[in-house]
Protein backbone atom coordinates (compact mmCIF):
# COMPACT_ATOMS: atom_id res chain seq x y z
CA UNK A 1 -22.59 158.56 -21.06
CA UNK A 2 -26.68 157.86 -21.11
CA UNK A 3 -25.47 153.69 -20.68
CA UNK A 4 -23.02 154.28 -18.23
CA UNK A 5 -25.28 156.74 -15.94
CA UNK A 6 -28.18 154.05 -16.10
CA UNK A 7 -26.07 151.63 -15.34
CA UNK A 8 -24.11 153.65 -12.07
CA UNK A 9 -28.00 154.29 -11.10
CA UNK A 10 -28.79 150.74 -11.00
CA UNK A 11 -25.85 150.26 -8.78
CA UNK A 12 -27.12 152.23 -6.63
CA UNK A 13 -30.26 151.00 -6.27
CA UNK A 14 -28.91 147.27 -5.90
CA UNK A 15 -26.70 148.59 -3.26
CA UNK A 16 -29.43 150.38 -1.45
CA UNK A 17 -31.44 146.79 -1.54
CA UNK A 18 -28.17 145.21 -0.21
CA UNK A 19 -27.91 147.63 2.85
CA UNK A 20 -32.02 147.09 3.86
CA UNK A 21 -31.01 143.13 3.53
CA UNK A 22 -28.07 143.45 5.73
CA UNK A 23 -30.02 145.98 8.29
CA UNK A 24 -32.75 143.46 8.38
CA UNK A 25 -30.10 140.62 9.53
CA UNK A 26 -28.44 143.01 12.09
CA UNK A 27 -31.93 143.66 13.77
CA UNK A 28 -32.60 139.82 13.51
CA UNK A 29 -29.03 139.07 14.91
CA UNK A 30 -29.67 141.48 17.80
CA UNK A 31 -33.20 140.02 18.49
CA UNK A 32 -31.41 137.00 19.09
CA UNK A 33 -28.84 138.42 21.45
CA UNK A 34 -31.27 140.44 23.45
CA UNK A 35 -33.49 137.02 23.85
CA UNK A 36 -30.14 135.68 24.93
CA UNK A 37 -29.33 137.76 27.66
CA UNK A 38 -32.90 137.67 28.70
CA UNK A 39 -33.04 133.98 28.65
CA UNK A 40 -28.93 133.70 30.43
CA UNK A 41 -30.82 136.75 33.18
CA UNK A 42 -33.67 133.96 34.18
CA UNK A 43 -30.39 131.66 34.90
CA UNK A 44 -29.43 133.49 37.61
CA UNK A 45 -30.88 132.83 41.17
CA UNK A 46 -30.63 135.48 43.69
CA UNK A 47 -32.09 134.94 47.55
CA UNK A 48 -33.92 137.87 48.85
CA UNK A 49 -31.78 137.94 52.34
CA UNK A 50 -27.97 138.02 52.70
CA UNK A 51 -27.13 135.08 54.45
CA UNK A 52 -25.87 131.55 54.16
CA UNK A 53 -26.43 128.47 51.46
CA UNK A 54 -27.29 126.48 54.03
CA UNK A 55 -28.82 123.36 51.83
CA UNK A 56 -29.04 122.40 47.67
CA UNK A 57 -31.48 120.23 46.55
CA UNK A 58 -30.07 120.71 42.47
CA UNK A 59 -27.30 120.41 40.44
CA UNK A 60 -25.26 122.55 37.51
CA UNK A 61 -27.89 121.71 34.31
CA UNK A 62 -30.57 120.09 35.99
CA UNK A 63 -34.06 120.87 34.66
CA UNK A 64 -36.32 122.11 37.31
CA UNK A 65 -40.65 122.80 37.18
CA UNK A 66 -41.51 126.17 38.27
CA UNK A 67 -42.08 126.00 41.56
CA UNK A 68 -39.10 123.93 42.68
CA UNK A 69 -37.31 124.24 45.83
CA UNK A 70 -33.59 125.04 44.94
CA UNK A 71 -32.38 125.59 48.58
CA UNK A 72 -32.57 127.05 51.64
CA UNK A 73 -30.75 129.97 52.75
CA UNK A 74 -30.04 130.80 56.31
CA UNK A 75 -29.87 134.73 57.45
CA UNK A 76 -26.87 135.85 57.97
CA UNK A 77 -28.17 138.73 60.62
CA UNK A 78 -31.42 136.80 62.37
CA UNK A 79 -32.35 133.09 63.16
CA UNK A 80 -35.30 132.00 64.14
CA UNK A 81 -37.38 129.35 65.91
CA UNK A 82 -41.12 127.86 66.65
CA UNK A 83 -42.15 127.53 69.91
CA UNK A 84 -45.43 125.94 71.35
CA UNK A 85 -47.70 127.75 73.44
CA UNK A 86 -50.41 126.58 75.13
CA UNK A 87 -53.74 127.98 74.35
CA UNK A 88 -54.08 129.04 78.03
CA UNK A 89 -51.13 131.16 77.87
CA UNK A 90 -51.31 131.61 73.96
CA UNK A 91 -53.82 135.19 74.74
CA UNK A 92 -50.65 136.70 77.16
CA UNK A 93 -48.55 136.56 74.04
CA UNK A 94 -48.18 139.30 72.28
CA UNK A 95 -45.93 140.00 69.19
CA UNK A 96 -42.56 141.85 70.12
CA UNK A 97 -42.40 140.05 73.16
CA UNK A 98 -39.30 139.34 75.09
CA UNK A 99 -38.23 135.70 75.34
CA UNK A 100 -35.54 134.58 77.60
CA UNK A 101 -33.87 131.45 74.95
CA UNK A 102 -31.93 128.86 76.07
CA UNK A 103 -30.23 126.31 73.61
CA UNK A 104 -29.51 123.02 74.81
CA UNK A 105 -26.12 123.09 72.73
CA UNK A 106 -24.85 125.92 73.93
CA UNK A 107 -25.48 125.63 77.86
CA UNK A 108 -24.78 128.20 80.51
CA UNK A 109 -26.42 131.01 78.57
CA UNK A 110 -29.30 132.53 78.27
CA UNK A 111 -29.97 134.67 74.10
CA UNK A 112 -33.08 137.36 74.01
CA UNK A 113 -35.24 136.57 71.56
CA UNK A 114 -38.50 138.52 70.47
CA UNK A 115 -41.60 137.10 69.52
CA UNK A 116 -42.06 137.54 65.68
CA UNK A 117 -45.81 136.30 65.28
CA UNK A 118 -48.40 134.30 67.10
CA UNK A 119 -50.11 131.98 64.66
CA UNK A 120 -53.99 132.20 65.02
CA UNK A 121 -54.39 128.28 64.00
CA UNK A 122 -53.78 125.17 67.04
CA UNK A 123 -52.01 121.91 65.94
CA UNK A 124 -54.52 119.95 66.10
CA UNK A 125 -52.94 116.46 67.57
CA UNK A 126 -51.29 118.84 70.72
CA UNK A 127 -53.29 121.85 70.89
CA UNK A 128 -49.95 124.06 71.22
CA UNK A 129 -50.37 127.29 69.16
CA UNK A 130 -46.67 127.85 67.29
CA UNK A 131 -45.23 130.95 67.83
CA UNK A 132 -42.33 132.88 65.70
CA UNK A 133 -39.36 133.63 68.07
CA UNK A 134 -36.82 135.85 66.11
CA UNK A 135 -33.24 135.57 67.71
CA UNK A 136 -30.46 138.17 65.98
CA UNK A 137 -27.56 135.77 65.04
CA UNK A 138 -24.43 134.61 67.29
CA UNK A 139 -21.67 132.87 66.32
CA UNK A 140 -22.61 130.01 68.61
CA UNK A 141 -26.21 129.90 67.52
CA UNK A 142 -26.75 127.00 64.34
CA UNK A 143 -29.20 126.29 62.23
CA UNK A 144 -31.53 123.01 63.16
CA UNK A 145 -30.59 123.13 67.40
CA UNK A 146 -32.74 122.91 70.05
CA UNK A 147 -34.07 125.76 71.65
CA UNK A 148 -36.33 126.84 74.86
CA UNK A 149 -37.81 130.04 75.91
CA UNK A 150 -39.47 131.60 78.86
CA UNK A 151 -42.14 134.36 77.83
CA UNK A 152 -42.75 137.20 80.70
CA UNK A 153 -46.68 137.23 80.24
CA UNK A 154 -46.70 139.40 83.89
CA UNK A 155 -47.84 138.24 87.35
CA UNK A 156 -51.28 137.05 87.83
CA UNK A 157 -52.80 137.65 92.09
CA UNK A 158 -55.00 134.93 93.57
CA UNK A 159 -53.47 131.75 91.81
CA UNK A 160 -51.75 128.83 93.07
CA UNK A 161 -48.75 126.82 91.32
CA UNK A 162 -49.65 123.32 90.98
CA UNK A 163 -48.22 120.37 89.26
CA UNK A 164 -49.59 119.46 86.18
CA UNK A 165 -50.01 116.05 87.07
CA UNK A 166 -52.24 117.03 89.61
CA UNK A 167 -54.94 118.04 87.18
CA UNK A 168 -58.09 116.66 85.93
CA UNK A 169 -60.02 117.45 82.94
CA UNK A 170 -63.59 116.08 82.86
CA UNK A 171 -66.64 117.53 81.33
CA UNK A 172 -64.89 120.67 80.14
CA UNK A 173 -63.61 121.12 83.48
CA UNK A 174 -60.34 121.26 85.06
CA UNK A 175 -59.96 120.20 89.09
CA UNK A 176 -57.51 118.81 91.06
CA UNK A 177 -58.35 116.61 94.75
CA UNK A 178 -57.11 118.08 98.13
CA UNK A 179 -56.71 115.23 100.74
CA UNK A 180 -58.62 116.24 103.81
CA UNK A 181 -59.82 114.55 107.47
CA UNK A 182 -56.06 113.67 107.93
CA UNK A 183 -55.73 112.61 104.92
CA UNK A 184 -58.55 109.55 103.83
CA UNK A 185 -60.82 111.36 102.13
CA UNK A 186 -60.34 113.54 99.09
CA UNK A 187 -62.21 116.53 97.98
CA UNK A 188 -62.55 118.10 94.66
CA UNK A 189 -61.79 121.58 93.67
CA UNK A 190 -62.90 123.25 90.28
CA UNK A 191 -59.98 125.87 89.40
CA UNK A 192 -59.11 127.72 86.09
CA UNK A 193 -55.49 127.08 84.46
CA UNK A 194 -54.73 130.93 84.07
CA UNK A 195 -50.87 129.63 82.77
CA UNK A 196 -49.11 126.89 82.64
CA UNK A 197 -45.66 125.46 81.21
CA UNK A 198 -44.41 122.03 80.77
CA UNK A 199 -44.41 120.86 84.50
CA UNK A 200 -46.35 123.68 86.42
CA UNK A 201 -49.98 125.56 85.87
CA UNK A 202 -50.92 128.73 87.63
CA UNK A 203 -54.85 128.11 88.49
CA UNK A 204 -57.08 130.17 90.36
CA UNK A 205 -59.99 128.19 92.51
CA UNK A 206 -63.56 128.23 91.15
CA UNK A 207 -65.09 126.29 93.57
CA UNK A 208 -64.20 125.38 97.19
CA UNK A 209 -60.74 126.10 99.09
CA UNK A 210 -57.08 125.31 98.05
CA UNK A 211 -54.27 126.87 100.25
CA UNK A 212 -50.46 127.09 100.62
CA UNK A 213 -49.61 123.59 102.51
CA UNK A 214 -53.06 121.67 100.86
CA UNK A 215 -51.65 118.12 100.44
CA UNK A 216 -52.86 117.52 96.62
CA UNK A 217 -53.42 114.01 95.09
CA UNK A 218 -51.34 113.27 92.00
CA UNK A 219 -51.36 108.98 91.47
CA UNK A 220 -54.15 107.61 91.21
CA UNK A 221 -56.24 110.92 90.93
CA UNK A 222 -57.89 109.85 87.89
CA UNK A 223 -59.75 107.26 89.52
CA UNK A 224 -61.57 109.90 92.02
CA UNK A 225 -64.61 111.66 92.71
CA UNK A 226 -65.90 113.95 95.36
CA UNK A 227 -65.60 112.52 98.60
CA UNK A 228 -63.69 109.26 97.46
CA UNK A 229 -62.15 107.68 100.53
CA UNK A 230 -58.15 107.63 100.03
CA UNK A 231 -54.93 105.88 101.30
CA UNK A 232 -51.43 107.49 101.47
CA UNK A 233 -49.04 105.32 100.91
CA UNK A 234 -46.09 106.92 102.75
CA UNK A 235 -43.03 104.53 101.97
């Protein structure tokens, strides 16, 4: 009975070694699984907007660096687009702006958009300061098209509207040359470009007079200086 008790005891105790072994493996086994899922959880990609996979730059099992682009998404509820301001009408633009957009694809009307930001920092080959114009999404409206807006910056009193191509920058200053004595001599005017878009500046006269009617010299004005004698060609 003393043999056969010693021996049921070392049973036991082999058994109770056997169960720590095989506990041991379980937690190792479920290390493994939990590194698993952790590693199969990095896998997954997910954008921070809902939107659109508009573009995929890799493919099922490619190894990418951290870092890497993997695509570009486009919203599904706003769009966007970057317009250049001036840095004469760049301090009338404020963020959540209106902006009357019109897209050259989709003529004959005319989306609001609202100014998203106003970058602080000029291009430095143009001068144009880009702005953020956020447009909420249309079914006509696609990603990479043209776009143009009109910002209301408010009425300004005392300016004129003259052509750009009427003005000269010299110096650090900006003039433009009214024709006067029936038209043979011309005479410069200093003025301030208080806004301006891609054809047209308002300006507002420093120096001299410049009214409604003022015959303005455009070709050739480069060549000029106060008092220059002129010829109008009129063919």
């Amino acid at each position: 009975n003393l043999r056969s008790a010693e021996a049921n005891a070392q049973a036991v105790v082999m058994k109770d070694d056997t169960i720590r072994v095989l506990k041991a493996n379980v937690d190792i086994a479920q290390t493994a699984v939990d590194t698993a899922k952790y590693n199969l959880s990095n896998t997954k990609i997910v954008s921070k907007i809902n939107g659109i996979l508009s573009a995929r730059t890799v493919e099922p099992g490619q190894t990418i660096a951290a870092g890497s682009s993997l695509g570009e998404v486009v919203s599904g509820t706003q769009l966007f687009y970057l317009a250049d301001v001036s840095e004469v009408d760049v301090r009338n633009v404020k963020q959540g702006q209106l902006v009357d957009v019109e897209i050259d694809a989709v003529p004959g009307r005319v989306f609001t958009g609202r100014i998203g930001a106003v970058y602080p920092v000029a291009d430095s080959a143009t001068r144009m300061f880009p702005v953020r114009v956020v447009l909420d999404n249309d079914s006509q409206i696609k990603s990479g098209m043209f776009a143009k807006g009109k910002i209301g910056t408010g009425a300004h009193d005392n300016v004129m509207l003259i052509p750009n191509g009427a003005l000269v920058r010299a110096d650090g200053d900006v003039a433009v040359f009214k024709a006067v004595e029936d038209n043979t001599k011309a005479k410069k005017v200093l003025v301030e470009i208080v806004s301006s878009d891609d054809l047209y500046s308002e300006v507002r006269v420093l120096t001299g007079s410049l009214s409604a009617g003022d015959s303005i010299v455009v070709n050739g004005k480069d060549s000029l200086s106060d008092e220059s004698k002129i010829y109008i060609d009129k063919k």
